[in-house]
C-alpha atoms as a PDB file:
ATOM      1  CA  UNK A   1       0.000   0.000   0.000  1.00  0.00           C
ATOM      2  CA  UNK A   2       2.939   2.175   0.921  1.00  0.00           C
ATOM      3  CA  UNK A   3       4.512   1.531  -2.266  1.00  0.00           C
ATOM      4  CA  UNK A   4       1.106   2.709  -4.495  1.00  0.00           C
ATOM      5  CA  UNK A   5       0.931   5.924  -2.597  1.00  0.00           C
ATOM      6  CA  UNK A   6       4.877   7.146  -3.138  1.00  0.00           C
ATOM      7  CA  UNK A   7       4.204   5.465  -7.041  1.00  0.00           C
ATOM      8  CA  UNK A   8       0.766   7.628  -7.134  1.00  0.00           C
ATOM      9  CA  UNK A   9       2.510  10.601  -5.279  1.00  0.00           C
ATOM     10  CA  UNK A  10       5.457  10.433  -7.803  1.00  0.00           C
ATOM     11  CA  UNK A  11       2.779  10.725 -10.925  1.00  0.00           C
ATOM     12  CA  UNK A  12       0.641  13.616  -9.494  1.00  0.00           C
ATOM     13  CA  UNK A  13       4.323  15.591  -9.069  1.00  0.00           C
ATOM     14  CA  UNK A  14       5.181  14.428 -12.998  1.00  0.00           C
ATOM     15  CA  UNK A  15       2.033  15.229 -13.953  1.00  0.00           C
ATOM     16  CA  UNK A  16       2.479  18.950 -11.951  1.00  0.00           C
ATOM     17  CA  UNK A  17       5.550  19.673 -13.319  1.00  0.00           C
ATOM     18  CA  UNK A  18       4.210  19.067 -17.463  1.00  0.00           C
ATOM     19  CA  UNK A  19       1.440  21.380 -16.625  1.00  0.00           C
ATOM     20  CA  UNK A  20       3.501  23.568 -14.999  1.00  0.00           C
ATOM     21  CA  UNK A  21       5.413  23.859 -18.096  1.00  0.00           C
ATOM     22  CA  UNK A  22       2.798  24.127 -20.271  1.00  0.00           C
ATOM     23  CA  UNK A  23       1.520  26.718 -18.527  1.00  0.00           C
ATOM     24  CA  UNK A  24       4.480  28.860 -18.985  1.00  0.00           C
ATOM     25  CA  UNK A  25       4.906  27.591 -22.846  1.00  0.00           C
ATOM     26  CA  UNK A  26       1.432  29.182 -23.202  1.00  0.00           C
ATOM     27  CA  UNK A  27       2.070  32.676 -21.020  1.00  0.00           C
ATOM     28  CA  UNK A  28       4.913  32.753 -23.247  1.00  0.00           C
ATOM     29  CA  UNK A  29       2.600  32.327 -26.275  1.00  0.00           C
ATOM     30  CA  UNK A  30       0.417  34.993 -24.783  1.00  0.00           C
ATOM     31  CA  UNK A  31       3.206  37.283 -24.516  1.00  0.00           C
ATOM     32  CA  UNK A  32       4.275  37.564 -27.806  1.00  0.00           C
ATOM     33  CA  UNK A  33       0.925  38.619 -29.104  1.00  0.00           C
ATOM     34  CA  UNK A  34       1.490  42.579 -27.876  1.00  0.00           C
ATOM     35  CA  UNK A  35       5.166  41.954 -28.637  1.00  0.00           C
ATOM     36  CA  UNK A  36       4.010  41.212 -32.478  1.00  0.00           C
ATOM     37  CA  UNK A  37       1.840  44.611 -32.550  1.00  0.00           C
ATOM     38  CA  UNK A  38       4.802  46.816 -30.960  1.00  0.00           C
ATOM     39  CA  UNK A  39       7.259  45.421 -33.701  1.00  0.00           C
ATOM     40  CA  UNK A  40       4.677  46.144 -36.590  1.00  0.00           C
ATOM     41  CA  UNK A  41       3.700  49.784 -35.114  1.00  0.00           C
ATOM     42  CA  UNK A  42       7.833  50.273 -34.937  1.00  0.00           C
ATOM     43  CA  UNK A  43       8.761  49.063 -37.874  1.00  0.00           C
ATOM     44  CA  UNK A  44       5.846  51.844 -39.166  1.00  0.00           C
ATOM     45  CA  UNK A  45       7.536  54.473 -37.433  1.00  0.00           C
ATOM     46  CA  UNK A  46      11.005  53.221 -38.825  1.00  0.00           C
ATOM     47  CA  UNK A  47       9.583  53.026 -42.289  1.00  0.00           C
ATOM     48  CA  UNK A  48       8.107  56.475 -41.944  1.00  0.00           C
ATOM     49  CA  UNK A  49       4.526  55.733 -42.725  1.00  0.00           C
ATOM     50  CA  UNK A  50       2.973  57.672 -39.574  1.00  0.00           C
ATOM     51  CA  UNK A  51       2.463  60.939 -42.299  1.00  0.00           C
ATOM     52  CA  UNK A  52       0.756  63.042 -39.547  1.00  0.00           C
ATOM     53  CA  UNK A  53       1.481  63.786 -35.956  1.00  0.00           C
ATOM     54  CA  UNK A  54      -2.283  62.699 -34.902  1.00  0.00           C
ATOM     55  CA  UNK A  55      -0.599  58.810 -37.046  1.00  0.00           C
ATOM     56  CA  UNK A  56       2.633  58.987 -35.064  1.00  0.00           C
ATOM     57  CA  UNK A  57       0.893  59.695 -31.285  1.00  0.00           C
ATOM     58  CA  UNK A  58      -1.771  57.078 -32.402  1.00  0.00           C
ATOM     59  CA  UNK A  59       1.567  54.869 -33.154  1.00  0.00           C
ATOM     60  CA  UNK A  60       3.066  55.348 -30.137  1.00  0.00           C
ATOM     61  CA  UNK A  61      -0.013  54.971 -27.875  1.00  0.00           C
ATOM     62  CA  UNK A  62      -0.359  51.354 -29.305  1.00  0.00           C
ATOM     63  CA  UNK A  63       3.156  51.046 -28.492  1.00  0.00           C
ATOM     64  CA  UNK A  64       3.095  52.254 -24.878  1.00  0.00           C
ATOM     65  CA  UNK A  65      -0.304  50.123 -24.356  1.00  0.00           C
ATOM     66  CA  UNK A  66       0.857  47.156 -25.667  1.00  0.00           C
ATOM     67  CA  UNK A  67       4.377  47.456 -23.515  1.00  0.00           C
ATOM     68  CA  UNK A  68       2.173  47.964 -20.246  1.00  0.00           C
ATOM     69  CA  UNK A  69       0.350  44.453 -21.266  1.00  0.00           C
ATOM     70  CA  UNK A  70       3.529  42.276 -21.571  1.00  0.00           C
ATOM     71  CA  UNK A  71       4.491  43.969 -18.135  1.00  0.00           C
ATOM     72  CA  UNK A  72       0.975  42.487 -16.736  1.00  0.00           C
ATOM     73  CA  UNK A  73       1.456  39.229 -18.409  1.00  0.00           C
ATOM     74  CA  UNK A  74       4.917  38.648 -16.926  1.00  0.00           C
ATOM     75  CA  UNK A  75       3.821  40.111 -13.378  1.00  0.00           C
ATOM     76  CA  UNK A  76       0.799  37.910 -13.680  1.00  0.00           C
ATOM     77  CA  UNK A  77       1.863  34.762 -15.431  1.00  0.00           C
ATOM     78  CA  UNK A  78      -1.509  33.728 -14.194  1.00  0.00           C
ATOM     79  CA  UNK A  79      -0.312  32.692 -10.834  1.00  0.00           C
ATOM     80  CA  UNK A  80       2.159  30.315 -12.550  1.00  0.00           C
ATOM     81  CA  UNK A  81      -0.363  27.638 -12.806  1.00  0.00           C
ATOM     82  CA  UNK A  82      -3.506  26.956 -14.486  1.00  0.00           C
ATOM     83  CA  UNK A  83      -4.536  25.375 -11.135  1.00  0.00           C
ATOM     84  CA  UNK A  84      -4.209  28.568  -9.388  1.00  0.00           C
ATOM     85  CA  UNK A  85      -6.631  30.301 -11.364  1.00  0.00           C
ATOM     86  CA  UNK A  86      -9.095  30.748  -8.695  1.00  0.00           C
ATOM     87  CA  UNK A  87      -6.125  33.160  -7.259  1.00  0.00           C
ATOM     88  CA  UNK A  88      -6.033  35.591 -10.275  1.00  0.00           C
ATOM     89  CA  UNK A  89      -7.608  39.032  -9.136  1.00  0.00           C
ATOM     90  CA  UNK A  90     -10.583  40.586 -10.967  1.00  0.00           C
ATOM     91  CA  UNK A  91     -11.229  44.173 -10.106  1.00  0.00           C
ATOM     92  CA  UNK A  92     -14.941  44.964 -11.467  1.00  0.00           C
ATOM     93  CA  UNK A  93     -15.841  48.380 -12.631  1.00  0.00           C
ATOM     94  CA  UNK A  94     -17.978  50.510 -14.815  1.00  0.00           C
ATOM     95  CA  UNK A  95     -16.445  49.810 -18.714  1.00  0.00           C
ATOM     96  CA  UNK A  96     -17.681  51.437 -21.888  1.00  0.00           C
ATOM     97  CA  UNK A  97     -17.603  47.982 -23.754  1.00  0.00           C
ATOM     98  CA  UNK A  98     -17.758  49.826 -27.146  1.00  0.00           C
ATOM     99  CA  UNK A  99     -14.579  51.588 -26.321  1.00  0.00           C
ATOM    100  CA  UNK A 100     -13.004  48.959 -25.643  1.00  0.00           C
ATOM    101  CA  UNK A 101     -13.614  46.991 -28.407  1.00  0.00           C
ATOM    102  CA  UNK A 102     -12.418  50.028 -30.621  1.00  0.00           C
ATOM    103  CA  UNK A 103      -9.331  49.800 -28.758  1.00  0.00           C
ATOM    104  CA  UNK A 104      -9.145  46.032 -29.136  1.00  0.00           C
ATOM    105  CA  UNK A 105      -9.776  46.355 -32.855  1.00  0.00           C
ATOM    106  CA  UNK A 106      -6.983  49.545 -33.554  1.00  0.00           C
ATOM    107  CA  UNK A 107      -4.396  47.471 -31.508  1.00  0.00           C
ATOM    108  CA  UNK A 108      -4.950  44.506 -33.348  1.00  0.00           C
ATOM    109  CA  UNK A 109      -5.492  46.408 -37.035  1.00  0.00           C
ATOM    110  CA  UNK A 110      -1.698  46.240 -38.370  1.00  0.00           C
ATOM    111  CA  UNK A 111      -2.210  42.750 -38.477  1.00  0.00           C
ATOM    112  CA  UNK A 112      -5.372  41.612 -39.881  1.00  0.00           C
ATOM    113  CA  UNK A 113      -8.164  43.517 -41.467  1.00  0.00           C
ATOM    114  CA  UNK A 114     -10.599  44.465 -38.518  1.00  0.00           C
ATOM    115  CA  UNK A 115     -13.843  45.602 -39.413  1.00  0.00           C
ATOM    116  CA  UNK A 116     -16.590  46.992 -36.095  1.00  0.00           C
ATOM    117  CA  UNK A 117     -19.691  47.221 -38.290  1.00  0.00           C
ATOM    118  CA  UNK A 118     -22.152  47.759 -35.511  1.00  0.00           C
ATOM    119  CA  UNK A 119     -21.706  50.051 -32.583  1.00  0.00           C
ATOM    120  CA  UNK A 120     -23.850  51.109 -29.467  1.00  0.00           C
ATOM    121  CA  UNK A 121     -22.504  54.161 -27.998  1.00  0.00           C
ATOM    122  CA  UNK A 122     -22.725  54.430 -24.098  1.00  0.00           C
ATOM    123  CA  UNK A 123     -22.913  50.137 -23.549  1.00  0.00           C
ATOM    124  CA  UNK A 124     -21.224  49.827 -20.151  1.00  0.00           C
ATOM    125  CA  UNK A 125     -20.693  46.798 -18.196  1.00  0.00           C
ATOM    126  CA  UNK A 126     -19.640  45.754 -14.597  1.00  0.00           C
ATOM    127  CA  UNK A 127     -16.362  43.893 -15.930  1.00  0.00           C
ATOM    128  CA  UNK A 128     -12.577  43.811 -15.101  1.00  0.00           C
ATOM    129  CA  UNK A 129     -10.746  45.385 -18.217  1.00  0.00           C
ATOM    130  CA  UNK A 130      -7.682  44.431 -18.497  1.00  0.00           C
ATOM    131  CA  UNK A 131      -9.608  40.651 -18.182  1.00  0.00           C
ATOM    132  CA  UNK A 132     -11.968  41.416 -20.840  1.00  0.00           C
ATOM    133  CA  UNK A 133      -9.284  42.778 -23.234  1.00  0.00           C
ATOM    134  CA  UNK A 134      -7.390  39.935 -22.924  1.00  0.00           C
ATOM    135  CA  UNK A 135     -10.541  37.826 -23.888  1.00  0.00           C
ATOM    136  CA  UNK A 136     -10.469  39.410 -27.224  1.00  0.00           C
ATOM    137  CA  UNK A 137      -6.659  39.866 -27.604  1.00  0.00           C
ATOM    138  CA  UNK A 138      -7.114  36.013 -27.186  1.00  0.00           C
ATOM    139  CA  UNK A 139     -10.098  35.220 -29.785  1.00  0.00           C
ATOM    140  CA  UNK A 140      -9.442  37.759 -32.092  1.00  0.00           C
ATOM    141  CA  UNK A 141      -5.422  36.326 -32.296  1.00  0.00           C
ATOM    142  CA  UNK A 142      -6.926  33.003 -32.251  1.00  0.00           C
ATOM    143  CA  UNK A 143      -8.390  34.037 -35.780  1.00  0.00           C
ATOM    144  CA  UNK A 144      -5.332  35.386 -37.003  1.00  0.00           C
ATOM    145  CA  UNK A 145      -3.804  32.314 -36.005  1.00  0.00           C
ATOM    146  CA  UNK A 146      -5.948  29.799 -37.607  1.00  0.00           C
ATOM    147  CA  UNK A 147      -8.132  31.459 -40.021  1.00  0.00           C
ATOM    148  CA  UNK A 148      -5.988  34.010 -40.988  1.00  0.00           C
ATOM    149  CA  UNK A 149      -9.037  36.367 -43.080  1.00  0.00           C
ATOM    150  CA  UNK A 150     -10.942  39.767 -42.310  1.00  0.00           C
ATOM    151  CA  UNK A 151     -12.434  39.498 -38.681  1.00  0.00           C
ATOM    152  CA  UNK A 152     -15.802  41.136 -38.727  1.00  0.00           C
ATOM    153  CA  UNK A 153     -17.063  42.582 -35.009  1.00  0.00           C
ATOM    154  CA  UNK A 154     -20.638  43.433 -34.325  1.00  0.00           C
ATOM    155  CA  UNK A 155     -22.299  44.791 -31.201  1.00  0.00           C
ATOM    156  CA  UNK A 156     -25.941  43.994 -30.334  1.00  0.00           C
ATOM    157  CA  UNK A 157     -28.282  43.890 -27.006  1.00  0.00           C
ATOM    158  CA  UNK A 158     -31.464  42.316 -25.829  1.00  0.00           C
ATOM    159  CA  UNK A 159     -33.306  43.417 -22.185  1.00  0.00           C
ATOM    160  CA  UNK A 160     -31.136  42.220 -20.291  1.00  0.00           C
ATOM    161  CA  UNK A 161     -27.570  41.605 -22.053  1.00  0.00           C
ATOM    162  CA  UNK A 162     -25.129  43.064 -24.726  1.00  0.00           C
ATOM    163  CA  UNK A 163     -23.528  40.250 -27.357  1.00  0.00           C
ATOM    164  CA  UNK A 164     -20.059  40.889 -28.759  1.00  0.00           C
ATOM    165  CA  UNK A 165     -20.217  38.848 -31.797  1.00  0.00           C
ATOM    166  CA  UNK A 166     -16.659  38.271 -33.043  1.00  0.00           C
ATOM    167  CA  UNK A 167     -16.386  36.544 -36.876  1.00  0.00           C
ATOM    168  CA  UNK A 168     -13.451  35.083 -39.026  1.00  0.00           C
ATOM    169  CA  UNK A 169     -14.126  33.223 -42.580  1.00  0.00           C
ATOM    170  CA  UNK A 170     -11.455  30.261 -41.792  1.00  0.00           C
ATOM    171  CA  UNK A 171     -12.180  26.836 -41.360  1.00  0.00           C
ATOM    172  CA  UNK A 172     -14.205  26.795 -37.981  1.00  0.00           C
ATOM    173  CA  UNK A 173     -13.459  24.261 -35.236  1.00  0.00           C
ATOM    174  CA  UNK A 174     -14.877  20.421 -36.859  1.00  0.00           C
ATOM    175  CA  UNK A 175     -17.876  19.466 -35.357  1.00  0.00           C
ATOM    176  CA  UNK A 176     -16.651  16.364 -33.326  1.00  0.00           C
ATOM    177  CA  UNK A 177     -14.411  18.923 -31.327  1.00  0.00           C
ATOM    178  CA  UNK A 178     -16.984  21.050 -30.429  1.00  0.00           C
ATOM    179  CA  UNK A 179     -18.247  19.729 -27.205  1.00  0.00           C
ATOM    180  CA  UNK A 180     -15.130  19.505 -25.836  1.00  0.00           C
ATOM    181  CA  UNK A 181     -13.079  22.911 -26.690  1.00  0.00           C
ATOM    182  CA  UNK A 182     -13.374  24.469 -23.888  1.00  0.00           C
ATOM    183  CA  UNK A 183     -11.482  21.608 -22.055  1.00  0.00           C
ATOM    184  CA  UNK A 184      -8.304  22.384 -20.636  1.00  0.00           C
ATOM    185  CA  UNK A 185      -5.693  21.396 -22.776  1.00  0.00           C
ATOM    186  CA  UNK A 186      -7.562  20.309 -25.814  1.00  0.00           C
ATOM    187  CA  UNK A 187      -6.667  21.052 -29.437  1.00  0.00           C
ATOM    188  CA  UNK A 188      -8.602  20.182 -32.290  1.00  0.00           C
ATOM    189  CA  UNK A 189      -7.880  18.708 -35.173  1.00  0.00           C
ATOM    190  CA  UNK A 190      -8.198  22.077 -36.749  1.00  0.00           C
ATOM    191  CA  UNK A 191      -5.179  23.027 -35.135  1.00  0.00           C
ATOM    192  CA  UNK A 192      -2.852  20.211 -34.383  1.00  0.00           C
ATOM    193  CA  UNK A 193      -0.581  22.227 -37.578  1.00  0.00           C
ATOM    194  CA  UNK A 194       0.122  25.680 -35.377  1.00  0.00           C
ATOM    195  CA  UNK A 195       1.455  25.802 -32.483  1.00  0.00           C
ATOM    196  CA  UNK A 196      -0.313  26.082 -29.071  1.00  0.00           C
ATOM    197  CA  UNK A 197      -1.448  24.678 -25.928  1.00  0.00           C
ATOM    198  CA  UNK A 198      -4.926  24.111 -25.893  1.00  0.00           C
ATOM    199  CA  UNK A 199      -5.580  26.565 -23.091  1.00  0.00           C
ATOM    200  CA  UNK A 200      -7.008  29.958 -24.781  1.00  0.00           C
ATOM    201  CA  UNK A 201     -10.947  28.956 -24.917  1.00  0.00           C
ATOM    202  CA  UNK A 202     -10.319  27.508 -21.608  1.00  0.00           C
ATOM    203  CA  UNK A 203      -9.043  30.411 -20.392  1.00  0.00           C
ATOM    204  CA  UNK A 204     -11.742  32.918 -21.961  1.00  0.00           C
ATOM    205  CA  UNK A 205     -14.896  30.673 -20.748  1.00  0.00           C
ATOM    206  CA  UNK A 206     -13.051  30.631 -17.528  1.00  0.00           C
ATOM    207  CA  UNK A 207     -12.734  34.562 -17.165  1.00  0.00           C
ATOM    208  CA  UNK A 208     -16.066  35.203 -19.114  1.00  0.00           C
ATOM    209  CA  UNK A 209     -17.728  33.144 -16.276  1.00  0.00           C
ATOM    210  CA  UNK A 210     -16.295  34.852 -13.671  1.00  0.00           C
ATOM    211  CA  UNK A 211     -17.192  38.625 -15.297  1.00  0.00           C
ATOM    212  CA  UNK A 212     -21.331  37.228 -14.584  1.00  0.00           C
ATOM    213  CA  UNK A 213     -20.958  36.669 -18.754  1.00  0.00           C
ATOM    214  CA  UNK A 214     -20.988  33.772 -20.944  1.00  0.00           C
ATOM    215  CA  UNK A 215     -19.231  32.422 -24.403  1.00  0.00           C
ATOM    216  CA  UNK A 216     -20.973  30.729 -26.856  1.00  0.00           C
ATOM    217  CA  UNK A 217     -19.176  28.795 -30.195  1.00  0.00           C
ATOM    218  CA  UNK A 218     -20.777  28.313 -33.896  1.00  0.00           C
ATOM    219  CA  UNK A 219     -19.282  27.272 -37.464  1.00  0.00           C
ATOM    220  CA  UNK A 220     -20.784  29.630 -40.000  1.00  0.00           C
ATOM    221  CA  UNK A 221     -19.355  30.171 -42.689  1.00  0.00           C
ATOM    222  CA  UNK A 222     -15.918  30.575 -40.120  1.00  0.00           C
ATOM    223  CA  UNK A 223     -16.062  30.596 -36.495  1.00  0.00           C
ATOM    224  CA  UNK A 224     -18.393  33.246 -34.950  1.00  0.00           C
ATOM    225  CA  UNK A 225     -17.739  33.697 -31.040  1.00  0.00           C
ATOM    226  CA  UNK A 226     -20.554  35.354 -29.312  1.00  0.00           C
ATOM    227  CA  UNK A 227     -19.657  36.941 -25.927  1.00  0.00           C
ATOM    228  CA  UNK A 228     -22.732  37.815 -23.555  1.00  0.00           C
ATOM    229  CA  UNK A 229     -22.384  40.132 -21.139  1.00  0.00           C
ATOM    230  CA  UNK A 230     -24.771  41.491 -18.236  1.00  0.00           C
ATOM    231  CA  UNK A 231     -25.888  45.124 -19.103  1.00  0.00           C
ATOM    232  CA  UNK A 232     -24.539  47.337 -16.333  1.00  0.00           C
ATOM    233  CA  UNK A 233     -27.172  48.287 -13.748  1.00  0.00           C
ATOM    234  CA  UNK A 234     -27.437  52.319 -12.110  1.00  0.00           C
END
């Protein structure tokens, strides 16, 4: 009996350790999203395309913004483990959600063709930012990565909720993945040619569900990620 439990004790600290580094392999991943963005808004300035001071401060506020989220990603490193999550911090407040999907959309622009065809001016939420931008840094680079087409971004409401439908014209996750890509650690057969861990839907149900919102998955014509979020109450 002795002999099971140190055998059983020595898998759970194998199995702690591979997570443990896949966990990093994927903050890693994570971080060189904003790295990608200040290297394309540089190499703009370098190349001189910034033609008017209003293009150059616009430049250089990506720049600075994207700089402050690599410095939250390596302070964070989400608690070092994905089975620490319950630790991470999430500091509700009043957000303009169309705001911040214009910023989402201009940060992410120099890379794919980002197009926010419906907007509702004054849609707040009770949300943690910085959380809820990196749920769409995460989807939207999830359709650069794997889809690699326009993304098309429209914002709608109901009585009680506004929906932050998010759209790429790629492949779409197959059908016999579906129920299980939220999973932690699961990759599709969509993506087993690109690298990654298997953690970012994981990660954005996870934070979605702890924002009082939800995330919701459908193949048409490309993936189309629906993000519902409880209208802010005065």
């Amino acid at each position: 009996m002795m002999r099971k439990e140190i055998q059983k004790a020595r898998r759970c600290e194998k199995e702690a350790i591979e997570n443990n580094k896949t966990v990093i392999a994927s903050l890693s991943h994570d971080i060189k999203t904003p790295i990608a963005s200040i290297k394309a808004y540089s190499e703009a300035l370098e190349a001189n395309m910034d033609n008017t001071y209003e293009d150059r401060m616009t430049y250089v506020s990506v720049i600075m913004r994207k700089a402050d989220e690599v410095k939250k990603l390596t302070d964070d490193l989400f608690i070092h483990s994905i089975s620490d999550m319950d630790r991470i911090s999430f500091n509700s407040e009043k957000v303009n959600l169309d705001d911040l999907i214009v910023n989402a959309s201009n940060d992410f622009s120099a890379n794919t063709p980002i197009n926010y065809i419906n907007r509702i001016n004054n849609a707040y939420v009770f949300v943690d930012r910085d959380r809820l931008y990196q749920v769409f840094e995460n989807i939207i680079n999830n359709s650069i990565k794997y889809a690699n087409t326009k993304i098309d971004i429209n914002l709608e409401e109901n009585d009680d909720n506004y929906i932050v439908s998010i759209k790429d014209y790629g492949p779409g996750i197959d059908d016999k993945d579906m129920p299980f890509i939220y999973e932690k650690f699961y990759r599709g057969v969509n993506s087993k040619e690109k690298q990654g861990t298997g953690l970012g839907l994981y990660i954005v149900k996870y934070m979605m569900e702890k924002m009082n919102g939800s995330v919701e998955l459908e193949n048409k014509n490309g993936l189309l990620v629906k993000l519902i979020l409880k209208k802010f109450e005065k």
